[in-house]
C-alpha atoms as a PDB file:
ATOM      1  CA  UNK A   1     130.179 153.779 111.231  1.00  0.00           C
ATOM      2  CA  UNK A   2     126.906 154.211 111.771  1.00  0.00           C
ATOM      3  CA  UNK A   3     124.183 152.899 114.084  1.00  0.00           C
ATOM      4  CA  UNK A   4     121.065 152.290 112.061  1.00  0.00           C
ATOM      5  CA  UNK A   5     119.550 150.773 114.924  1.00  0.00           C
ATOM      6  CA  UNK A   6     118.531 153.808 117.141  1.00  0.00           C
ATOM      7  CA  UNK A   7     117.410 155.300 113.896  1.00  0.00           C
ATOM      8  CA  UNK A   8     114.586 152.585 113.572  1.00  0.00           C
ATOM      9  CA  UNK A   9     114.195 153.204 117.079  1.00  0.00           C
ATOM     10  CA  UNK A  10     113.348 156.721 117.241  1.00  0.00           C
ATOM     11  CA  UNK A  11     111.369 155.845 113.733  1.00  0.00           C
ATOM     12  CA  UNK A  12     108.673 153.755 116.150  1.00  0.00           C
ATOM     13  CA  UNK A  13     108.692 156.900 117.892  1.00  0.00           C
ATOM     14  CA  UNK A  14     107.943 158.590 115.607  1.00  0.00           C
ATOM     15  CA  UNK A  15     104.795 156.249 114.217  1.00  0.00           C
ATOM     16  CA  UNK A  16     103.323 157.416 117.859  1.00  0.00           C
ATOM     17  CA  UNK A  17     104.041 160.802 117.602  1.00  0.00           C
ATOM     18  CA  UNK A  18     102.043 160.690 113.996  1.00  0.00           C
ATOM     19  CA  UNK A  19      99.103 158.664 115.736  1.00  0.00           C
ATOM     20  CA  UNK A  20      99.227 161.511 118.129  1.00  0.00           C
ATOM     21  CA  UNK A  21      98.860 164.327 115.644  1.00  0.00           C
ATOM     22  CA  UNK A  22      96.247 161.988 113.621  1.00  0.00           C
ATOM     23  CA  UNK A  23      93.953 161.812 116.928  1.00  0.00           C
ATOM     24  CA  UNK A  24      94.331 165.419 117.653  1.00  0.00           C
ATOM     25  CA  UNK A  25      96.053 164.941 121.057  1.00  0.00           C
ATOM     26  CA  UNK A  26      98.700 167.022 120.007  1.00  0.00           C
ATOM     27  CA  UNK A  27      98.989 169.729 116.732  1.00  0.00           C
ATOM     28  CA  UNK A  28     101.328 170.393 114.282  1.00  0.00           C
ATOM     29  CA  UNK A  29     103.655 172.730 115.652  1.00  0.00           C
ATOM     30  CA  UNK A  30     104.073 170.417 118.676  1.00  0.00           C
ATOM     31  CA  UNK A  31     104.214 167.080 116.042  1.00  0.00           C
ATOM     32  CA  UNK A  32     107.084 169.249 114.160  1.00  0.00           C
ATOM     33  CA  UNK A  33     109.070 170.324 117.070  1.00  0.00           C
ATOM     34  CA  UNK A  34     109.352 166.493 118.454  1.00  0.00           C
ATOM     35  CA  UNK A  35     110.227 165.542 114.947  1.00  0.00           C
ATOM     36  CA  UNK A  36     113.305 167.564 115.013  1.00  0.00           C
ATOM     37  CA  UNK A  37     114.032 166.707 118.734  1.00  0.00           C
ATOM     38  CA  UNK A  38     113.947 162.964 116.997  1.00  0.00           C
ATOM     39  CA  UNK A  39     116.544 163.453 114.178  1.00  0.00           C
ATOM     40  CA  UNK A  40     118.719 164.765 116.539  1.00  0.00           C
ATOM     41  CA  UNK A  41     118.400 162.330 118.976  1.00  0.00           C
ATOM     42  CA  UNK A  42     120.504 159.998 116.535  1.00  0.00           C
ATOM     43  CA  UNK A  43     123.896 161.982 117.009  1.00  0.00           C
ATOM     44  CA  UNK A  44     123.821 160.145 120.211  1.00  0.00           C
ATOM     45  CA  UNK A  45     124.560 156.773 118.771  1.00  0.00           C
ATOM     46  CA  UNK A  46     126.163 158.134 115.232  1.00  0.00           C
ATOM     47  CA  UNK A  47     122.824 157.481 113.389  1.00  0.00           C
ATOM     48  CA  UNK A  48     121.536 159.389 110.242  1.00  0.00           C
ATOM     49  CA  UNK A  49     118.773 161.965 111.106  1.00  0.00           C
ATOM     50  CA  UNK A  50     116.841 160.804 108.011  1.00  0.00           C
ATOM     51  CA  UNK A  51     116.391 157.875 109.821  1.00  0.00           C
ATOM     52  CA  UNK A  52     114.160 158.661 112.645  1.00  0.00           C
ATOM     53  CA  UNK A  53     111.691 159.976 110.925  1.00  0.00           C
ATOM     54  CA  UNK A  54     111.362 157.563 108.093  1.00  0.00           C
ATOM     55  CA  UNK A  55     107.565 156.983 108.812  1.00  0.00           C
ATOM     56  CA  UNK A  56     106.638 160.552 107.301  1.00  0.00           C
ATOM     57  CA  UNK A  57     108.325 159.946 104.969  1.00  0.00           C
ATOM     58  CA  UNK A  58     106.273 157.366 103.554  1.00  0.00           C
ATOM     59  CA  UNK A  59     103.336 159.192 103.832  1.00  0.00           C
ATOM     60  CA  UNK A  60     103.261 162.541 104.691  1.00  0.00           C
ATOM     61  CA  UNK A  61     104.104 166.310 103.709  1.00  0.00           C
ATOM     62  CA  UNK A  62     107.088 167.117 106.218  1.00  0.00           C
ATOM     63  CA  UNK A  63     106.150 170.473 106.652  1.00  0.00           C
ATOM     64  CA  UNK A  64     102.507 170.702 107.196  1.00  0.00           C
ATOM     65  CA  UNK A  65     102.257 167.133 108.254  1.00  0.00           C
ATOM     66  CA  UNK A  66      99.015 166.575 105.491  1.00  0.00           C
ATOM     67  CA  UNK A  67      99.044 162.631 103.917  1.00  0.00           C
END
């Protein structure tokens, strides 16, 4: 079973990683590396990678990181 909960949690992680990137605190390589260091973050609780980094999802390229 799976813990959908530390998925949304690394998600609002992931929101402040993007605001990051957006106010050019960090760049992309750096916004792309934490990104995968967040999807596998879940395996911890039994999560679903796809769910920690829902927020790019929704509006972003998640390779180059453009809206």
């Amino acid at each position: 079973m799976s813990c959908h909960d530390i998925g949304r949690g690394m998600d609002s992680v992931t929101q402040v990683v993007i605001r990051m990137y957006d106010a050019g605190e960090i760049n992309s390589k750096t916004a792309l590396k934490l990104f995968t260091a967040l999807k596998k973050g879940v395996h911890w609780c039994d999560g679903n990678e796809y769910e920690a980094v829902l927020s790019i999802f929704n509006c972003r390229c998640g390779n180059c990181l453009k809206k």
